[in-house]
PDB file of N, CA and C in Angstrom:
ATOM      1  N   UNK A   1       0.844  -1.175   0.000  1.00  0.00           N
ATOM      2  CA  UNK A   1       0.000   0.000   0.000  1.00  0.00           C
ATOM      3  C   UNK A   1       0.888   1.236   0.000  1.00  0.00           C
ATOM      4  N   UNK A   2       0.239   2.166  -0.385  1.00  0.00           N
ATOM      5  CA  UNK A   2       1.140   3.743  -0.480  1.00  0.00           C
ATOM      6  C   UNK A   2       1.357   4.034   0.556  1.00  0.00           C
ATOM      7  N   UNK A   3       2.271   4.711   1.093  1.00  0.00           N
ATOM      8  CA  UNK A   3       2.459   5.366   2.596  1.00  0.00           C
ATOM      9  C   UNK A   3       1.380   6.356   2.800  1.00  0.00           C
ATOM     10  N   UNK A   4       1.096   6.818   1.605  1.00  0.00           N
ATOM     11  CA  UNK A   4      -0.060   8.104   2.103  1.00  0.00           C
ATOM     12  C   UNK A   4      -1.453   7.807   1.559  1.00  0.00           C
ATOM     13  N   UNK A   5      -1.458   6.593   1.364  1.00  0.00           N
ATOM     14  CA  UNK A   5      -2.920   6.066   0.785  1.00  0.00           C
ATOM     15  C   UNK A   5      -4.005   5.447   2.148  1.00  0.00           C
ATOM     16  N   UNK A   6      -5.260   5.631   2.502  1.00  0.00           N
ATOM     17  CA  UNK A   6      -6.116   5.166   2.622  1.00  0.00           C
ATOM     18  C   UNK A   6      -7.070   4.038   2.369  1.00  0.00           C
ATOM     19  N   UNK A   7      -7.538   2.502   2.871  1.00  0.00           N
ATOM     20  CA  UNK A   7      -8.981   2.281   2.596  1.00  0.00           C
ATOM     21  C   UNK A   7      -9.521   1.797   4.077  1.00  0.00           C
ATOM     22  N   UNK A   8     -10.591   2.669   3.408  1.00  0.00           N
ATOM     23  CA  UNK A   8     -11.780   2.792   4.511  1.00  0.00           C
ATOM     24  C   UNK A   8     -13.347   1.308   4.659  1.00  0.00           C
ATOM     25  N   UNK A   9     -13.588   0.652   5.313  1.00  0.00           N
ATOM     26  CA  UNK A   9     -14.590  -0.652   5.149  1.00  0.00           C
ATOM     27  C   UNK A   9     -16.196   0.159   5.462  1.00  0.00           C
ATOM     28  N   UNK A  10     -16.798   0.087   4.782  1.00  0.00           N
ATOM     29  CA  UNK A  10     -18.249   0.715   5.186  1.00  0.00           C
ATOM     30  C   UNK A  10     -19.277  -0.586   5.644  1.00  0.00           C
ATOM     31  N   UNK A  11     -20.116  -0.497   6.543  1.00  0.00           N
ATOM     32  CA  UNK A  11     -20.898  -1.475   6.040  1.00  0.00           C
ATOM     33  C   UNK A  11     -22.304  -0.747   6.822  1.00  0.00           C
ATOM     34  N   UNK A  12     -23.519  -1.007   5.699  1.00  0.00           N
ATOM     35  CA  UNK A  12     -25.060   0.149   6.089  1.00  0.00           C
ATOM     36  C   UNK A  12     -25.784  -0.811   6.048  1.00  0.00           C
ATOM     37  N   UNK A  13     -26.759  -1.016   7.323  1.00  0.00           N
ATOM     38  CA  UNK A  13     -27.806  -1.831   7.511  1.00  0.00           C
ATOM     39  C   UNK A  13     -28.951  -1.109   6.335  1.00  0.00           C
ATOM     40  N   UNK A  14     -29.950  -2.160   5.779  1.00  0.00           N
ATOM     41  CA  UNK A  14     -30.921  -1.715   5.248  1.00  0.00           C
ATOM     42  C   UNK A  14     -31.405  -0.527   5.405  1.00  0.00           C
ATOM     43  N   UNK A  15     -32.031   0.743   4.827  1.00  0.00           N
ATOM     44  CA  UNK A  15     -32.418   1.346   4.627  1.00  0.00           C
ATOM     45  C   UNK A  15     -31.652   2.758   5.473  1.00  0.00           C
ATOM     46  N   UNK A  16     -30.623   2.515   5.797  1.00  0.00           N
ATOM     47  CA  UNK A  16     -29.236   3.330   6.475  1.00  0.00           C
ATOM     48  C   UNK A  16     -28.933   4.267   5.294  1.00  0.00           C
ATOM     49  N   UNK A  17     -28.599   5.266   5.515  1.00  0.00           N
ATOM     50  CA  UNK A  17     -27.302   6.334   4.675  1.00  0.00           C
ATOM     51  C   UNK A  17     -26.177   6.827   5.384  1.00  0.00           C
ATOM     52  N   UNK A  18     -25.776   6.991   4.655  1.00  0.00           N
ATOM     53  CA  UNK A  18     -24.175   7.736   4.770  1.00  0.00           C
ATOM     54  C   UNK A  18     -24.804   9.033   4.351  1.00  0.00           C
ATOM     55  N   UNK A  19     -24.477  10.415   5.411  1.00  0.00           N
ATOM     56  CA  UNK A  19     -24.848  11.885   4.929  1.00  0.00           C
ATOM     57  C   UNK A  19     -23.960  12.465   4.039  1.00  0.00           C
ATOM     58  N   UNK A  20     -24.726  13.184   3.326  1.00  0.00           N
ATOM     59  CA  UNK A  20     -23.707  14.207   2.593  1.00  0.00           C
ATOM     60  C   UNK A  20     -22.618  14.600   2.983  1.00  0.00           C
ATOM     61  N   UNK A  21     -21.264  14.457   2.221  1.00  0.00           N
ATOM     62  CA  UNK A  21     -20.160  15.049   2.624  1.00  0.00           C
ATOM     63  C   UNK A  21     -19.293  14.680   1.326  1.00  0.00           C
ATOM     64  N   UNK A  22     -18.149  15.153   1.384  1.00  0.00           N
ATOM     65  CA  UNK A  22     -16.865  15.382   0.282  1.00  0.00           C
ATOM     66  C   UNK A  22     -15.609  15.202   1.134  1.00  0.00           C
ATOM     67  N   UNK A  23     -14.596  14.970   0.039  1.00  0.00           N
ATOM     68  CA  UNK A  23     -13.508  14.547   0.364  1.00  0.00           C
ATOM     69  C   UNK A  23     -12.345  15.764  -0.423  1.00  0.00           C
ATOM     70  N   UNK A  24     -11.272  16.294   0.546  1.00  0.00           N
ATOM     71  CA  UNK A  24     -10.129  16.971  -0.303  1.00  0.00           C
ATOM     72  C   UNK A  24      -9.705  15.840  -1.423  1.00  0.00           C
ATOM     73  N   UNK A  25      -9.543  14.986  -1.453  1.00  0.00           N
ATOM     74  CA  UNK A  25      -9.202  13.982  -2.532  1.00  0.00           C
ATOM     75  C   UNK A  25     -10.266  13.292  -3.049  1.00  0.00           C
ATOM     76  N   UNK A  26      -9.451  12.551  -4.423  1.00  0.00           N
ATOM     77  CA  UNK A  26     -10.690  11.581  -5.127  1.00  0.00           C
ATOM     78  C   UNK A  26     -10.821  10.719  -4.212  1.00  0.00           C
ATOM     79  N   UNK A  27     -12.116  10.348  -4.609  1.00  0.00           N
ATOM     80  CA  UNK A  27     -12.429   9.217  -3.609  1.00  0.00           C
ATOM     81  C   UNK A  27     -12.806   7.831  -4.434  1.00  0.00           C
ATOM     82  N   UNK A  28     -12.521   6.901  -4.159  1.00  0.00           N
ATOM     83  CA  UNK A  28     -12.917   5.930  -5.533  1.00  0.00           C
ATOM     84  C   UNK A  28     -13.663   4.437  -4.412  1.00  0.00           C
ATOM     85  N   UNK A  29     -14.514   4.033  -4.514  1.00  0.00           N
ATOM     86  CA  UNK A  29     -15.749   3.291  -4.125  1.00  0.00           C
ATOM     87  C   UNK A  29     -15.725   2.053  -4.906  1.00  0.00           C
ATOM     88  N   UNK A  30     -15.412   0.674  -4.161  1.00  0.00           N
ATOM     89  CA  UNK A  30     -16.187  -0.641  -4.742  1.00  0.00           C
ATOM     90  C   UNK A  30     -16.937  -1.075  -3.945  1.00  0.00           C
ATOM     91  N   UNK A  31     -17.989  -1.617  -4.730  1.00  0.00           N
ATOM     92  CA  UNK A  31     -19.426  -2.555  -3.636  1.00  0.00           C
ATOM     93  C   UNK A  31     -19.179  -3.604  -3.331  1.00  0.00           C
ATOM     94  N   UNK A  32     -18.545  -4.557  -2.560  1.00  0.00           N
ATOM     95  CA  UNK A  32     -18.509  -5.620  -2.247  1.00  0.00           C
ATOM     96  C   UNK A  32     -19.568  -6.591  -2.075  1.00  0.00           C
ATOM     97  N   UNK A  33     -20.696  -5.779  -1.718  1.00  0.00           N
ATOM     98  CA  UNK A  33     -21.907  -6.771  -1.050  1.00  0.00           C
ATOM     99  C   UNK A  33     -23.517  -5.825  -1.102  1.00  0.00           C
ATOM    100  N   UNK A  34     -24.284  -6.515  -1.738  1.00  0.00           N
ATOM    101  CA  UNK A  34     -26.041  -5.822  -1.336  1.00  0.00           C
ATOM    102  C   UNK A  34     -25.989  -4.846  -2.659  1.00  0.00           C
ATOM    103  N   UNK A  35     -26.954  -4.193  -2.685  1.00  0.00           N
ATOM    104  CA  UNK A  35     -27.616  -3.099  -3.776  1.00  0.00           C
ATOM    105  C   UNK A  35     -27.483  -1.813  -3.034  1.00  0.00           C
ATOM    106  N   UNK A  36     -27.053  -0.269  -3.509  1.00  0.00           N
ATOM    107  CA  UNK A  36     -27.001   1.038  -2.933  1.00  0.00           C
ATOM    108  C   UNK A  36     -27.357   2.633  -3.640  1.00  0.00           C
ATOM    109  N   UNK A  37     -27.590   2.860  -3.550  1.00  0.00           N
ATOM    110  CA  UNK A  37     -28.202   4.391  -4.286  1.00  0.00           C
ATOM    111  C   UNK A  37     -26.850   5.325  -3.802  1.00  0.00           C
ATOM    112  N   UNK A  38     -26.430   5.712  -4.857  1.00  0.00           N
ATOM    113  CA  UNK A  38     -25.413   6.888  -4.962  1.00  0.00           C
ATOM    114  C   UNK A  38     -25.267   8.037  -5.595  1.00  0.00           C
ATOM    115  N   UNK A  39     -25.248   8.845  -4.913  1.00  0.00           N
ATOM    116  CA  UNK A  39     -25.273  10.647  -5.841  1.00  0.00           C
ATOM    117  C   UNK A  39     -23.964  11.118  -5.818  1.00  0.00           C
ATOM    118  N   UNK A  40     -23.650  11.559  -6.808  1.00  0.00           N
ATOM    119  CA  UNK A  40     -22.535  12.638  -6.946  1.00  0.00           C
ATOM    120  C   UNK A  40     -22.777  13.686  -7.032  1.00  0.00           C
ATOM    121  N   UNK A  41     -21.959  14.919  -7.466  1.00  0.00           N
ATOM    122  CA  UNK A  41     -22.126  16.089  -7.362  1.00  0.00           C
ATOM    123  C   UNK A  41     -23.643  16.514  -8.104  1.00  0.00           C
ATOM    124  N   UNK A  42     -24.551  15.916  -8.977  1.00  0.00           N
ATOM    125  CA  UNK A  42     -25.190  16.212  -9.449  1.00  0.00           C
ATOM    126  C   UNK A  42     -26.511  15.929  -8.827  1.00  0.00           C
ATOM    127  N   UNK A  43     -26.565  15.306  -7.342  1.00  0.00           N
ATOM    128  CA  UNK A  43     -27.276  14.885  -6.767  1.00  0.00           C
ATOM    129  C   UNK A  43     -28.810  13.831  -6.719  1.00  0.00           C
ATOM    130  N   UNK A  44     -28.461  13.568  -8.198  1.00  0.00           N
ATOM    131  CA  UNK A  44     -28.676  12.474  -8.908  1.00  0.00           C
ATOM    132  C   UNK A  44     -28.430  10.848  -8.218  1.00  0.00           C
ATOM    133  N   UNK A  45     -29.958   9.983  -7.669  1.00  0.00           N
ATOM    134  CA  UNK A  45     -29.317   9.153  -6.989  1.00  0.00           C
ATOM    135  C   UNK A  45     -29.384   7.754  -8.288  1.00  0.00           C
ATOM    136  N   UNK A  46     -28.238   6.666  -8.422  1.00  0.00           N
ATOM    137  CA  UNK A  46     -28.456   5.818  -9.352  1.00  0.00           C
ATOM    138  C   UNK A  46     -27.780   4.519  -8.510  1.00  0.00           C
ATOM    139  N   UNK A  47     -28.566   3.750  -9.129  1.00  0.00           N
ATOM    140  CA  UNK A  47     -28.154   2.373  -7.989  1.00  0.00           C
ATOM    141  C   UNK A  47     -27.346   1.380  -8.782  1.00  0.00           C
ATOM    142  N   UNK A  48     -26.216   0.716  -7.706  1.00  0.00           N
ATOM    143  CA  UNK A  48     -25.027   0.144  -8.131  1.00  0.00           C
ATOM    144  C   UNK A  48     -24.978  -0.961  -6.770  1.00  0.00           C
ATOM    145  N   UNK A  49     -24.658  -2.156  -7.337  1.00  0.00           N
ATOM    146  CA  UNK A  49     -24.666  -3.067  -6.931  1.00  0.00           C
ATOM    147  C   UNK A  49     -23.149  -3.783  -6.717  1.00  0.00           C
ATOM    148  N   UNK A  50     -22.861  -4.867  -6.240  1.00  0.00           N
ATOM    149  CA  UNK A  50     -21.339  -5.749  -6.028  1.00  0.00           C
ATOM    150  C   UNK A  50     -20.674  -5.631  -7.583  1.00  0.00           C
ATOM    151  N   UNK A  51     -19.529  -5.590  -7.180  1.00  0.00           N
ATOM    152  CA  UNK A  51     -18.126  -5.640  -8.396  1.00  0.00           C
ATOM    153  C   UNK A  51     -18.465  -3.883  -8.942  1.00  0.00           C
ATOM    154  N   UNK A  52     -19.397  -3.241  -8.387  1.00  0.00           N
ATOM    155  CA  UNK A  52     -19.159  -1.767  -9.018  1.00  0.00           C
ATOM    156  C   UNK A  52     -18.006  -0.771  -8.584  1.00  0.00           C
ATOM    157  N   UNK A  53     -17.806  -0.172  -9.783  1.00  0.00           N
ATOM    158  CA  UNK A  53     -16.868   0.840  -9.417  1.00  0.00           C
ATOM    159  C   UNK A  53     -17.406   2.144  -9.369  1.00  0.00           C
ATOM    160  N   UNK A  54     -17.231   3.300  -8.553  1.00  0.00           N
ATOM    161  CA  UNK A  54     -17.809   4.540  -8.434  1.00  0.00           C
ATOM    162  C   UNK A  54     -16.231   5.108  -7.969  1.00  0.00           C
ATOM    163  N   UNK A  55     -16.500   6.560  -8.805  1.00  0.00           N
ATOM    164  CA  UNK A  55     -15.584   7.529  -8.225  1.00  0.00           C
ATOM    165  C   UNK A  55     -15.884   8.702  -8.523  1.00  0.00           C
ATOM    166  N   UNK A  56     -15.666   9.472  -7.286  1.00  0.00           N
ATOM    167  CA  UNK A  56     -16.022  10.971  -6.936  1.00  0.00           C
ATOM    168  C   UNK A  56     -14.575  11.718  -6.832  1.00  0.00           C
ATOM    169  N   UNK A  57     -14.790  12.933  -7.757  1.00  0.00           N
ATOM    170  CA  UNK A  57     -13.670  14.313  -7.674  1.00  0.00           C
ATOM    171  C   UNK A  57     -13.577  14.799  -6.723  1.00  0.00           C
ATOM    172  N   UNK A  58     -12.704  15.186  -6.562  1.00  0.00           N
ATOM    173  CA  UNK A  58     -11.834  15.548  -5.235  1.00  0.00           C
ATOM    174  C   UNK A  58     -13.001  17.255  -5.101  1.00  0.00           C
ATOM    175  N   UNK A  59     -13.460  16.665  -3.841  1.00  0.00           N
ATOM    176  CA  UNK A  59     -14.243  18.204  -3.284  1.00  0.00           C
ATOM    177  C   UNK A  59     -15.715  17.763  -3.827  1.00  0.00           C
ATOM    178  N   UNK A  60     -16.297  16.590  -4.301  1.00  0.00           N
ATOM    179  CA  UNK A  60     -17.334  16.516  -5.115  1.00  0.00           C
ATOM    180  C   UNK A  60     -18.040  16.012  -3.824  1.00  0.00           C
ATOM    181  N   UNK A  61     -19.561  16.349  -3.422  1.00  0.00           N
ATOM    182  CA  UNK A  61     -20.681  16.008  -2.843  1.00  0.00           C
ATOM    183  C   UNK A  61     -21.163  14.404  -2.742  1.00  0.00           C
ATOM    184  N   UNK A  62     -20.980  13.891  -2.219  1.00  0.00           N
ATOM    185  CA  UNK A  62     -21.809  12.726  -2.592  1.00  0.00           C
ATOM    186  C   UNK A  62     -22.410  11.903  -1.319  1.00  0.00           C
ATOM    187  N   UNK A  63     -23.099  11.135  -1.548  1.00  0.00           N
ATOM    188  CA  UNK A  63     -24.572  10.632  -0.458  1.00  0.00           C
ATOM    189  C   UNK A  63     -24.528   9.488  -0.740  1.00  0.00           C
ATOM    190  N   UNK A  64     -24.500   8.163   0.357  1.00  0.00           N
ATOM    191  CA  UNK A  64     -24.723   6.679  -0.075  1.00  0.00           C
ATOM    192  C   UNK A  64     -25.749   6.676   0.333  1.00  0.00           C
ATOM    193  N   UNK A  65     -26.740   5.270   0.173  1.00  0.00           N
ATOM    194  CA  UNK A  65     -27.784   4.506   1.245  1.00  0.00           C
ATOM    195  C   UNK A  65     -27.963   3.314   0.940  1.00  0.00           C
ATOM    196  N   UNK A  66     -27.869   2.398   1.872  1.00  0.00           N
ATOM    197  CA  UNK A  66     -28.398   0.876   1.449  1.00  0.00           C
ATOM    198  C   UNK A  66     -29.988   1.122   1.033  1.00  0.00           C
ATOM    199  N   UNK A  67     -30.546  -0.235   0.320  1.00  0.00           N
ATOM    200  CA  UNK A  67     -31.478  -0.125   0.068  1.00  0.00           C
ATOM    201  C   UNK A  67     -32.536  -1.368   0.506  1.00  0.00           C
ATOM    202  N   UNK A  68     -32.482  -2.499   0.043  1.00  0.00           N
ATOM    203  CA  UNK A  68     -33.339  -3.515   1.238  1.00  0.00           C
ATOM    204  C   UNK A  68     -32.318  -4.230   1.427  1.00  0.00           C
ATOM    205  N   UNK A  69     -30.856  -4.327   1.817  1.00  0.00           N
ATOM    206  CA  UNK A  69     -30.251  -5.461   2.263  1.00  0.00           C
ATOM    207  C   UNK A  69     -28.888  -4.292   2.765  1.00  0.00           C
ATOM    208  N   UNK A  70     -27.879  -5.343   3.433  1.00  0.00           N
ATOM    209  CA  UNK A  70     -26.798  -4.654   4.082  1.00  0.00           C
ATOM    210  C   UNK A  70     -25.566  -4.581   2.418  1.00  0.00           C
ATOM    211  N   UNK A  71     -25.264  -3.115   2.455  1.00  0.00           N
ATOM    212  CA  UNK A  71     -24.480  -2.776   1.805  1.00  0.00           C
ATOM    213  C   UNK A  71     -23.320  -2.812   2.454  1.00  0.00           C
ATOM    214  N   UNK A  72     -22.327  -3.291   1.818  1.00  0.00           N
ATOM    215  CA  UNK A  72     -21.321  -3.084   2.419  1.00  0.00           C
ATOM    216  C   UNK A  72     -19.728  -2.631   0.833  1.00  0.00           C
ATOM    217  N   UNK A  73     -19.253  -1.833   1.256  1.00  0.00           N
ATOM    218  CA  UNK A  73     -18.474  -1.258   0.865  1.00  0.00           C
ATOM    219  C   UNK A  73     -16.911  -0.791   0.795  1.00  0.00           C
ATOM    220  N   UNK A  74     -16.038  -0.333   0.088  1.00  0.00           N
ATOM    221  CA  UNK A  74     -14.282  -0.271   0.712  1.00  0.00           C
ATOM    222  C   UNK A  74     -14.695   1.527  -0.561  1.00  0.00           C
ATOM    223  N   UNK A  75     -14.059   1.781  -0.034  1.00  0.00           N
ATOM    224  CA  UNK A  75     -13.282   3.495  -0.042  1.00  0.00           C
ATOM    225  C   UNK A  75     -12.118   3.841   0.112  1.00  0.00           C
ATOM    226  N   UNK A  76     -11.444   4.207  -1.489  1.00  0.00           N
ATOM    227  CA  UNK A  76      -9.598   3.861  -1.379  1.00  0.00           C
ATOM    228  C   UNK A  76      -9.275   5.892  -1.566  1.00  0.00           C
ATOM    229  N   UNK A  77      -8.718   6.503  -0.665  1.00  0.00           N
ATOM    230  CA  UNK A  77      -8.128   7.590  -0.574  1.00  0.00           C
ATOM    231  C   UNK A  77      -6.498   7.535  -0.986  1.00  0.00           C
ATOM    232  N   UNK A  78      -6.258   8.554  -1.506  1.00  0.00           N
ATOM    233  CA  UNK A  78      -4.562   8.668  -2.188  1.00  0.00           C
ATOM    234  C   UNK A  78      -4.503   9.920  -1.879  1.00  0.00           C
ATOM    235  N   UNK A  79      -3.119   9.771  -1.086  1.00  0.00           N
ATOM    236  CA  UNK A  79      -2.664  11.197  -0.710  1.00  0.00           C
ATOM    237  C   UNK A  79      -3.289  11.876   0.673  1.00  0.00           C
ATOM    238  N   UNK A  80      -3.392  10.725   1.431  1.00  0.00           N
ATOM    239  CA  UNK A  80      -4.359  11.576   2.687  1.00  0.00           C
ATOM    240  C   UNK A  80      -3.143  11.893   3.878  1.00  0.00           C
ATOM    241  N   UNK A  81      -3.154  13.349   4.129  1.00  0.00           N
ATOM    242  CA  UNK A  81      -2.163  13.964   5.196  1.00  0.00           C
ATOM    243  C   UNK A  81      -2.757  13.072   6.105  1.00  0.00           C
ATOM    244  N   UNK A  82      -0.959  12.892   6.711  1.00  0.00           N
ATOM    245  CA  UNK A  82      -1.135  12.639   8.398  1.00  0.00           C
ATOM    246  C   UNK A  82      -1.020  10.605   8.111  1.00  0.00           C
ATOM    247  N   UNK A  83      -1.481  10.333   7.130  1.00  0.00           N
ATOM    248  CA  UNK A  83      -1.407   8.721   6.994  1.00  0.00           C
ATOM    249  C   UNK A  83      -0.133   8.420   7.637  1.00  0.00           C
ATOM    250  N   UNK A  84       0.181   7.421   8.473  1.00  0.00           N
ATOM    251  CA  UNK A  84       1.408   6.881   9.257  1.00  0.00           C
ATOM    252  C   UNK A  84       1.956   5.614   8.173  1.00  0.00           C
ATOM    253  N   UNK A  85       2.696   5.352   7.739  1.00  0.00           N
ATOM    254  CA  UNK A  85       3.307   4.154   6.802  1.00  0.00           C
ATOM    255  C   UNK A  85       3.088   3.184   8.157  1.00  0.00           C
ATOM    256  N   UNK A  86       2.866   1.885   7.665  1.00  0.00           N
ATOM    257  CA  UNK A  86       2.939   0.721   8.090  1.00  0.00           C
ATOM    258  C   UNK A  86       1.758   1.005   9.712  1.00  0.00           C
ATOM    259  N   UNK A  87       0.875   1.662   9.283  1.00  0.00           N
ATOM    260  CA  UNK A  87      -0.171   1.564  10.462  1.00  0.00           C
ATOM    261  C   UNK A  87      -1.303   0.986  10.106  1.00  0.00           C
ATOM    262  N   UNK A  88      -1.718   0.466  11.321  1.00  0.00           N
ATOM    263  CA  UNK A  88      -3.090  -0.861  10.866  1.00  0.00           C
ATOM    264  C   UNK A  88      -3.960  -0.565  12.369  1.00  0.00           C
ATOM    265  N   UNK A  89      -4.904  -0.584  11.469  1.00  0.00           N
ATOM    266  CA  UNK A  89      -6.260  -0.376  12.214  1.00  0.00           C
ATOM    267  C   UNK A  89      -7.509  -0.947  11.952  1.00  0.00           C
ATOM    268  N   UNK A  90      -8.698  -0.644  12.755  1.00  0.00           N
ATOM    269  CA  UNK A  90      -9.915  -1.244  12.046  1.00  0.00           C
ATOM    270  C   UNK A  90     -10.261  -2.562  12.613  1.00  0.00           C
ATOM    271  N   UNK A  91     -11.200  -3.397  12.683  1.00  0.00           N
ATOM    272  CA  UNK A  91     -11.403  -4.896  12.836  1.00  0.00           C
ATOM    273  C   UNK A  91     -10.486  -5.561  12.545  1.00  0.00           C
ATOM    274  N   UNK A  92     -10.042  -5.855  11.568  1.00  0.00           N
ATOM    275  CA  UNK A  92      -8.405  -6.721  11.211  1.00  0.00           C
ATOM    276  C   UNK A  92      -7.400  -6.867  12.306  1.00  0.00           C
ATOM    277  N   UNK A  93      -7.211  -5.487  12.666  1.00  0.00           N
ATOM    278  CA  UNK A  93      -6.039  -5.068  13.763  1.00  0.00           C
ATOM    279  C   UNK A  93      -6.342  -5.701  15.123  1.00  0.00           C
ATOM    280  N   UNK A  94      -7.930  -5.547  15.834  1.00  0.00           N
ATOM    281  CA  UNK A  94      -8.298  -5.818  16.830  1.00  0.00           C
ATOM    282  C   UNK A  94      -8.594  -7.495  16.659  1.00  0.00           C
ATOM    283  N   UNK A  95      -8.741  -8.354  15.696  1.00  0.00           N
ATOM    284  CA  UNK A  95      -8.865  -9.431  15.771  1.00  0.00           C
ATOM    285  C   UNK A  95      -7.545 -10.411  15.673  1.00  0.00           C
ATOM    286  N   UNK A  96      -6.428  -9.823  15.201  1.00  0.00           N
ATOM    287  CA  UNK A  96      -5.158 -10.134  15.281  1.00  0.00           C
ATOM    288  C   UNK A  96      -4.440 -10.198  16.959  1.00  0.00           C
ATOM    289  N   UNK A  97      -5.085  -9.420  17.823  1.00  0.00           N
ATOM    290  CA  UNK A  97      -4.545  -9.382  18.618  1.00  0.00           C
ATOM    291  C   UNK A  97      -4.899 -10.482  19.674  1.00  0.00           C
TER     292      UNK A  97
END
């Protein structure tokens, strides 16, 4: 992994959202699991399902929500200040121990 790269694990119970917000960087989105409604800057919601790829411009608006099942999701950031090289966190980290 990059020293200054990011990924983030989402996971939204049925009928859950993620609120509006943006990222200083691109943000780039695969679905791993379930069906989800996604808007980008155009606030336009369109639904994307497992093996999808989505990506949002750096500073661009965007809104998730599961829809009848658990979505679950990964969110890869590049270039995020402050990233520590070789740091691990998250469920992974705490189940290793």
């Amino acid at each position: 992994m990059d020293k200054n790269g990011r990924v983030l694990r989402f996971t939204l119970k049925p009928a859950k959202h993620q609120g509006a917000q943006s990222a200083e960087l691109a943000l780039y989105v695969v679905v791993l699991k379930g069906q989800g409604m996604f808007s980008g800057g155009d606030g336009q919601e369109k639904s994307f399902g497992s093996n999808s790829l989505l990506v949002f411009d750096p500073g661009e608006n965007h809104m998730i929500r599961a829809v009848e099942e658990e979505l679950v999701f990964v969110g890869f950031l590049r270039g995020v200040p402050g990233t520590r090289e070789k740091k691990v966190g998250g469920e992974m980290a705490r189940k290793r121990k």
